[in-house]
N, C-alpha and C. Protein backbone atom coordinates (compact mmCIF):
# COMPACT_ATOMS: atom_id res chain seq x y z
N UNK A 1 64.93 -58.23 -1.77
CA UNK A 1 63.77 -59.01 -2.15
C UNK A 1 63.44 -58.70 -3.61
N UNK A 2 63.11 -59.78 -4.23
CA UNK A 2 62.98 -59.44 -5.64
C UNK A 2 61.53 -58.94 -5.88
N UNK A 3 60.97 -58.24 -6.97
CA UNK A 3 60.05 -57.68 -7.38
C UNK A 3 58.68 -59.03 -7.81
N UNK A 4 59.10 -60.28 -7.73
CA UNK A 4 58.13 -61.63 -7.73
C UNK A 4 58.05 -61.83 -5.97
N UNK A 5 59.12 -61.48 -4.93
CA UNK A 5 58.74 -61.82 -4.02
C UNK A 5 58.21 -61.39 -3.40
N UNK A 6 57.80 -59.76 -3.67
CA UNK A 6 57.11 -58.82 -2.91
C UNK A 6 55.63 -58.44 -3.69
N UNK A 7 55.39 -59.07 -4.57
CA UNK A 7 54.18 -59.56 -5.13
C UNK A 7 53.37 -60.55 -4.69
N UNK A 8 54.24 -61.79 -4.10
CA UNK A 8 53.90 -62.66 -3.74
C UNK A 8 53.08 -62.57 -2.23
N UNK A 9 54.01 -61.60 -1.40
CA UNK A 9 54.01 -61.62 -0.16
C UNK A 9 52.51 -60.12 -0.18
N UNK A 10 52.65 -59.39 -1.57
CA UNK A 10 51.29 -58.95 -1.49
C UNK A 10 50.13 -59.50 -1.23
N UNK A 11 50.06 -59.92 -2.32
CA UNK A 11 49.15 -61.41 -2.58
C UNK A 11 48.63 -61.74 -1.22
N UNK A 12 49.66 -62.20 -0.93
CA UNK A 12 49.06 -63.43 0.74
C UNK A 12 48.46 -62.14 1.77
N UNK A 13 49.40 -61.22 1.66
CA UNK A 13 48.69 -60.36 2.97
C UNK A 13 47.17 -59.80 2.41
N UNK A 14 47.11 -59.56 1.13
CA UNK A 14 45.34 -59.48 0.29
C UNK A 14 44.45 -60.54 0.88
N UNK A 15 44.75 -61.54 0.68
CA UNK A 15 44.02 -63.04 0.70
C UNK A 15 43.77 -63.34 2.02
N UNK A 16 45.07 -62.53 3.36
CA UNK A 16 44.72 -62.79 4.74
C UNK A 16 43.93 -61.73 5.19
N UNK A 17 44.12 -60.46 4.34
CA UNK A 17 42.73 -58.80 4.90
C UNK A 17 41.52 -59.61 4.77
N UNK A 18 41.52 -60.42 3.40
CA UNK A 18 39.59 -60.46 2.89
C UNK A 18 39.02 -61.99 3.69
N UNK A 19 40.36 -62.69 4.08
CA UNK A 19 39.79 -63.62 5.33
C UNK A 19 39.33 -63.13 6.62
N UNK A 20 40.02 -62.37 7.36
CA UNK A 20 39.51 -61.20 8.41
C UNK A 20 38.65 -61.16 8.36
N UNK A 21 38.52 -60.10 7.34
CA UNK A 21 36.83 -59.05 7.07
C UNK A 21 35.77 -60.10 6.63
N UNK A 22 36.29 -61.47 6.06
CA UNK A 22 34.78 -62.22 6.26
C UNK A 22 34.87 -62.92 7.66
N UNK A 23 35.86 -62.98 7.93
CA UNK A 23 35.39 -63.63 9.71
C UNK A 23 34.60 -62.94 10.93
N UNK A 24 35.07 -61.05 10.75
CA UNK A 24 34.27 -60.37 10.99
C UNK A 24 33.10 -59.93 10.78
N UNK A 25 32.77 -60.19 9.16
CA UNK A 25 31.34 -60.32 9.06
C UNK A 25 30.45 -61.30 9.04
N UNK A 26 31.18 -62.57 9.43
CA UNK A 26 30.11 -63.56 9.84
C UNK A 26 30.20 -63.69 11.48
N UNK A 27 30.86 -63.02 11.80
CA UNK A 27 30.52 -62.97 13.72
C UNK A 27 29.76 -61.55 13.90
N UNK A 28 29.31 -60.60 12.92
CA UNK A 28 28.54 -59.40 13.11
C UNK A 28 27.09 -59.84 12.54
N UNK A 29 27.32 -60.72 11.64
CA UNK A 29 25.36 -61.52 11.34
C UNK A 29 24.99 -62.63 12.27
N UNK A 30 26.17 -62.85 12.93
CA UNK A 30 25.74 -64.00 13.78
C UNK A 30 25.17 -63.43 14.94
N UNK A 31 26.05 -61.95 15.36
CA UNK A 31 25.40 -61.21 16.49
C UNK A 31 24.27 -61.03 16.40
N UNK A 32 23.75 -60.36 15.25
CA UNK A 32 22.44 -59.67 14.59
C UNK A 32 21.79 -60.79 14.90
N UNK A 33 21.64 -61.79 14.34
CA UNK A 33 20.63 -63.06 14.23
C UNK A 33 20.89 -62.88 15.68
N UNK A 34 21.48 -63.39 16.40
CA UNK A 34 21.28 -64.05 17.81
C UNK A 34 19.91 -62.63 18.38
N UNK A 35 20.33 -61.74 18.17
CA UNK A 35 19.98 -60.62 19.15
C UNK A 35 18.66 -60.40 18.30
N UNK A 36 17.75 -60.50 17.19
CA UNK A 36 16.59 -60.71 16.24
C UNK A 36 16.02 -61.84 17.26
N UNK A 37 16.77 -63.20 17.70
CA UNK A 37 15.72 -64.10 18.13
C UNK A 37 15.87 -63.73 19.55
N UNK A 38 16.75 -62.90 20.13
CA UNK A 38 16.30 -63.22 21.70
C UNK A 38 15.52 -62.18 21.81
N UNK A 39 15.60 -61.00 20.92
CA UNK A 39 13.91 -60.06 20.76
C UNK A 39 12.65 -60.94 20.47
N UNK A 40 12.70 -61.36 19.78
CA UNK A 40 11.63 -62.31 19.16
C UNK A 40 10.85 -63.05 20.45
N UNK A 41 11.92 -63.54 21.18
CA UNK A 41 11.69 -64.54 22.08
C UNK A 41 10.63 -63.73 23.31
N UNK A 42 11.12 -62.85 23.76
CA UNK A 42 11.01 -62.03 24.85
C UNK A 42 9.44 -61.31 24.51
N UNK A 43 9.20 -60.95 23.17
CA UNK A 43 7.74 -60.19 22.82
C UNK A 43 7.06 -60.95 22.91
């Protein structure tokens, strides 16, 4: 593999970690919110 293709293939696996970690942090504020209004609800 050449030294452009293993840059490349860096690259993408970077760009697929920081897609993850925002998919995980918008299903960890979504938890939060949900669980804020069903407190809310209940007081």
């Amino acid at each position: 593999m050449t030294p452009a293709e293993e840059a490349a293939m860096l690259r993408r696996r970077r760009a697929r970690n920081w897609a993850v970690m925002a998919a995980l942090l918008g299903l960890v504020v979504l938890f939060y919110l949900i669980a804020i209004a069903r407190m809310s609800q209940t007081g």
